[in-house]
C-alpha atoms as a PDB file:
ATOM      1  CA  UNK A   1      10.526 -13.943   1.683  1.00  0.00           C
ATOM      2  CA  UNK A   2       8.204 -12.655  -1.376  1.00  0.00           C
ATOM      3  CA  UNK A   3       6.204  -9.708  -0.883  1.00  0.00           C
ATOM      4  CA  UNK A   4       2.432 -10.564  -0.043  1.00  0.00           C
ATOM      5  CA  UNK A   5       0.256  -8.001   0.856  1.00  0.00           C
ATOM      6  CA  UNK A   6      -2.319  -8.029   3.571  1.00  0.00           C
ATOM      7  CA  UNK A   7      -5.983  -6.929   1.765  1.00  0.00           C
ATOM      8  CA  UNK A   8      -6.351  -7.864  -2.100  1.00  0.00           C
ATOM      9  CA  UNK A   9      -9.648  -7.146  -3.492  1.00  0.00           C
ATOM     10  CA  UNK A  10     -10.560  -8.972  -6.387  1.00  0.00           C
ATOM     11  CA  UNK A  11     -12.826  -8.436  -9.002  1.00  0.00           C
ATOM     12  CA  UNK A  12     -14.581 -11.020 -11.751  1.00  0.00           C
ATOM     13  CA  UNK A  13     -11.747  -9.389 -14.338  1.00  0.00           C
ATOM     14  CA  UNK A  14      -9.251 -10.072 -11.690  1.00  0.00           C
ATOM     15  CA  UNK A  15      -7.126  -7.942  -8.453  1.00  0.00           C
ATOM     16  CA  UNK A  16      -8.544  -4.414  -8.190  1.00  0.00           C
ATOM     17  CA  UNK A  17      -6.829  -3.337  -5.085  1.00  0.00           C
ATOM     18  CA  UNK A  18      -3.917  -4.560  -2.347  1.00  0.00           C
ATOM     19  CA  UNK A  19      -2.921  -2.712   0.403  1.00  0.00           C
ATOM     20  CA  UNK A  20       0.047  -3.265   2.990  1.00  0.00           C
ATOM     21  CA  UNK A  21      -1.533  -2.563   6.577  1.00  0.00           C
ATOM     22  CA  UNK A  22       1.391  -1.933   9.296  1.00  0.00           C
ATOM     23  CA  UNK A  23       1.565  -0.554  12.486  1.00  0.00           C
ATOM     24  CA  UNK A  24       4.827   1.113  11.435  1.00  0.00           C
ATOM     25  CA  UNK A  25       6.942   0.795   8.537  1.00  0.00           C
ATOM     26  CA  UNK A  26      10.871   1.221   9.293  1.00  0.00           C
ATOM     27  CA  UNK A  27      11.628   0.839   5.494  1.00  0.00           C
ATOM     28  CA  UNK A  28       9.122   2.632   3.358  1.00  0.00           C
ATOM     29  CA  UNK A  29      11.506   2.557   0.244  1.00  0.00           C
ATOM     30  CA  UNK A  30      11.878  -0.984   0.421  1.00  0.00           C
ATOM     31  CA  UNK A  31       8.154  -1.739   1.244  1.00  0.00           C
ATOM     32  CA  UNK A  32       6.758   0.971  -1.396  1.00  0.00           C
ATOM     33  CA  UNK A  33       9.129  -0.708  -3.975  1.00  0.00           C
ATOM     34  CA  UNK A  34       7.788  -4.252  -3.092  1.00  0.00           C
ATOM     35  CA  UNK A  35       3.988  -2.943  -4.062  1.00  0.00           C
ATOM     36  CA  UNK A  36       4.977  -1.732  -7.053  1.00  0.00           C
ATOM     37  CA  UNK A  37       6.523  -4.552  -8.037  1.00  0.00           C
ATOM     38  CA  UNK A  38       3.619  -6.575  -6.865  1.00  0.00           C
ATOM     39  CA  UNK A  39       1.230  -4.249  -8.761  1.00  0.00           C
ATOM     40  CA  UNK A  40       3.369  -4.830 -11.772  1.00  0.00           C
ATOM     41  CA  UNK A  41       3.089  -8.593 -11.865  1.00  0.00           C
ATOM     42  CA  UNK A  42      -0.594  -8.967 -10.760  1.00  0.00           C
ATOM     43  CA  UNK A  43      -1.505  -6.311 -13.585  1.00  0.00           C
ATOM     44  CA  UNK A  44      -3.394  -4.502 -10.627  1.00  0.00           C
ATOM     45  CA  UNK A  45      -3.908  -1.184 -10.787  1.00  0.00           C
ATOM     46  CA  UNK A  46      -4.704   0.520  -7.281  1.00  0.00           C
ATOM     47  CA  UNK A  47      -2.298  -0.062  -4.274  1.00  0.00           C
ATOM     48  CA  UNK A  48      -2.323   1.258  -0.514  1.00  0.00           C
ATOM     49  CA  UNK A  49       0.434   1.156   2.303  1.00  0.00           C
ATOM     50  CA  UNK A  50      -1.258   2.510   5.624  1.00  0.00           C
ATOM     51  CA  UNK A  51      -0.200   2.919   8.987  1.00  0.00           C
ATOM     52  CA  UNK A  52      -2.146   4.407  11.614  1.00  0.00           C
ATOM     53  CA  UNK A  53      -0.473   7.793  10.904  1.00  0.00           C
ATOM     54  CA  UNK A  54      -0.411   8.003   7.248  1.00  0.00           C
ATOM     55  CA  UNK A  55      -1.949   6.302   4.437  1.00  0.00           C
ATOM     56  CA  UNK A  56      -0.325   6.664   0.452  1.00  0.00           C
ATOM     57  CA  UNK A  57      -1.704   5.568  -2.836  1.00  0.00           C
ATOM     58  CA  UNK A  58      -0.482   4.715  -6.151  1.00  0.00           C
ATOM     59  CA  UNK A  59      -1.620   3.822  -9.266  1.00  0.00           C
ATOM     60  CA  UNK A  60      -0.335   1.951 -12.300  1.00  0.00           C
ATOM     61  CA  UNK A  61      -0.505   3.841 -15.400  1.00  0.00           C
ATOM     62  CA  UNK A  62       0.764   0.726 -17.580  1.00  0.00           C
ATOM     63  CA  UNK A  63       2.990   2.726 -19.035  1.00  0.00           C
ATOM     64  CA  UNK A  64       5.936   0.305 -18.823  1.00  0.00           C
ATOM     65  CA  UNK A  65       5.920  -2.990 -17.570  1.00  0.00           C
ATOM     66  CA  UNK A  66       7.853  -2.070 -14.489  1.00  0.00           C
ATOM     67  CA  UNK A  67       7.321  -0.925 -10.992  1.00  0.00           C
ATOM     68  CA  UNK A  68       8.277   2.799 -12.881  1.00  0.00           C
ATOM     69  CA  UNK A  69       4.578   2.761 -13.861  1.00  0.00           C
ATOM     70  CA  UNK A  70       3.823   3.243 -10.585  1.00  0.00           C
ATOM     71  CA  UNK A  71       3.227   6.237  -9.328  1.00  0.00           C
ATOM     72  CA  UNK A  72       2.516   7.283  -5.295  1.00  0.00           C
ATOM     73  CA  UNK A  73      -0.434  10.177  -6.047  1.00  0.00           C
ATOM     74  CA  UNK A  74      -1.092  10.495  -3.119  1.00  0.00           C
ATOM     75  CA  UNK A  75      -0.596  10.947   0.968  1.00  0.00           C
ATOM     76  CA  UNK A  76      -2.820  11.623   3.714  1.00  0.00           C
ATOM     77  CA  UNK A  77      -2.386  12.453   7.401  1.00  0.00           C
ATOM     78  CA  UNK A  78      -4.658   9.743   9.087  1.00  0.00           C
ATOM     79  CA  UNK A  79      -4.202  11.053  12.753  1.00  0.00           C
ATOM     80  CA  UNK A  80      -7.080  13.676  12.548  1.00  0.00           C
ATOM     81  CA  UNK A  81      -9.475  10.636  12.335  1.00  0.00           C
ATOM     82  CA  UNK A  82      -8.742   8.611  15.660  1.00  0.00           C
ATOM     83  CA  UNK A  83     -10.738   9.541  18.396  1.00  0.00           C
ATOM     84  CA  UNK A  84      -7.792   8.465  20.360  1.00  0.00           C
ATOM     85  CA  UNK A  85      -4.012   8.480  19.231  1.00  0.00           C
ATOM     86  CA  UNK A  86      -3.371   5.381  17.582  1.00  0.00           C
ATOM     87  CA  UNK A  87      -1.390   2.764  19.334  1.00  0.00           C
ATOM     88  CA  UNK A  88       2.162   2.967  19.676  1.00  0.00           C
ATOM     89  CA  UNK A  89       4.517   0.289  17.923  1.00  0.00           C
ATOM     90  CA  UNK A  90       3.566  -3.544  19.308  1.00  0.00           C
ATOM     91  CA  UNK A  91       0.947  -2.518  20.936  1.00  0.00           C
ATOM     92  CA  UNK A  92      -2.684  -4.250  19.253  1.00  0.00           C
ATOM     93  CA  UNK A  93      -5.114  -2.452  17.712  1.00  0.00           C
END
């Protein structure tokens, strides 16, 4: 099945922004690679995977015209910002 993301933001000029919203992710590789490649052939330049532990970002640098433009700069620890710990895996938000 092609990679869709969950959130794209769009802009009059076109996608500004997608973002991959899991609960977990078992492959991070694989789903990190399907961004880029997604970034790459929407020309957008800002993309997201979160979970509710961590949260990374990348950017396209359109330096090439493959996912190798894109670039994870960086990661954050999202824990510190739940009130509660965040659900464990299956469980709803």
């Amino acid at each position: 099945m092609a990679f869709q993301p969950d959130i794209i933001i769009t802009t009059p000029d076109g996608i500004s922004l997608v973002a991959e919203a899991k609960v977990t992710l078992p492959n991070l590789k694989r789903t990190e690679e399907d961004l880029k490649q997604y970034m790459v052939g929407m020309q957008c330049p800002i993309g997201l995977l979160i979970t509710p532990e961590r949260m990374w970002l990348y950017r396209d640098s359109y330096t090439t015209r493959s996912s190798q433009s894109v670039q994870r700069v960086g990661e954050f620890d999202l824990r510190p910002l739940w009130r509660r710990p965040p659900p464990s895996q299956g469980a709803p938000f």
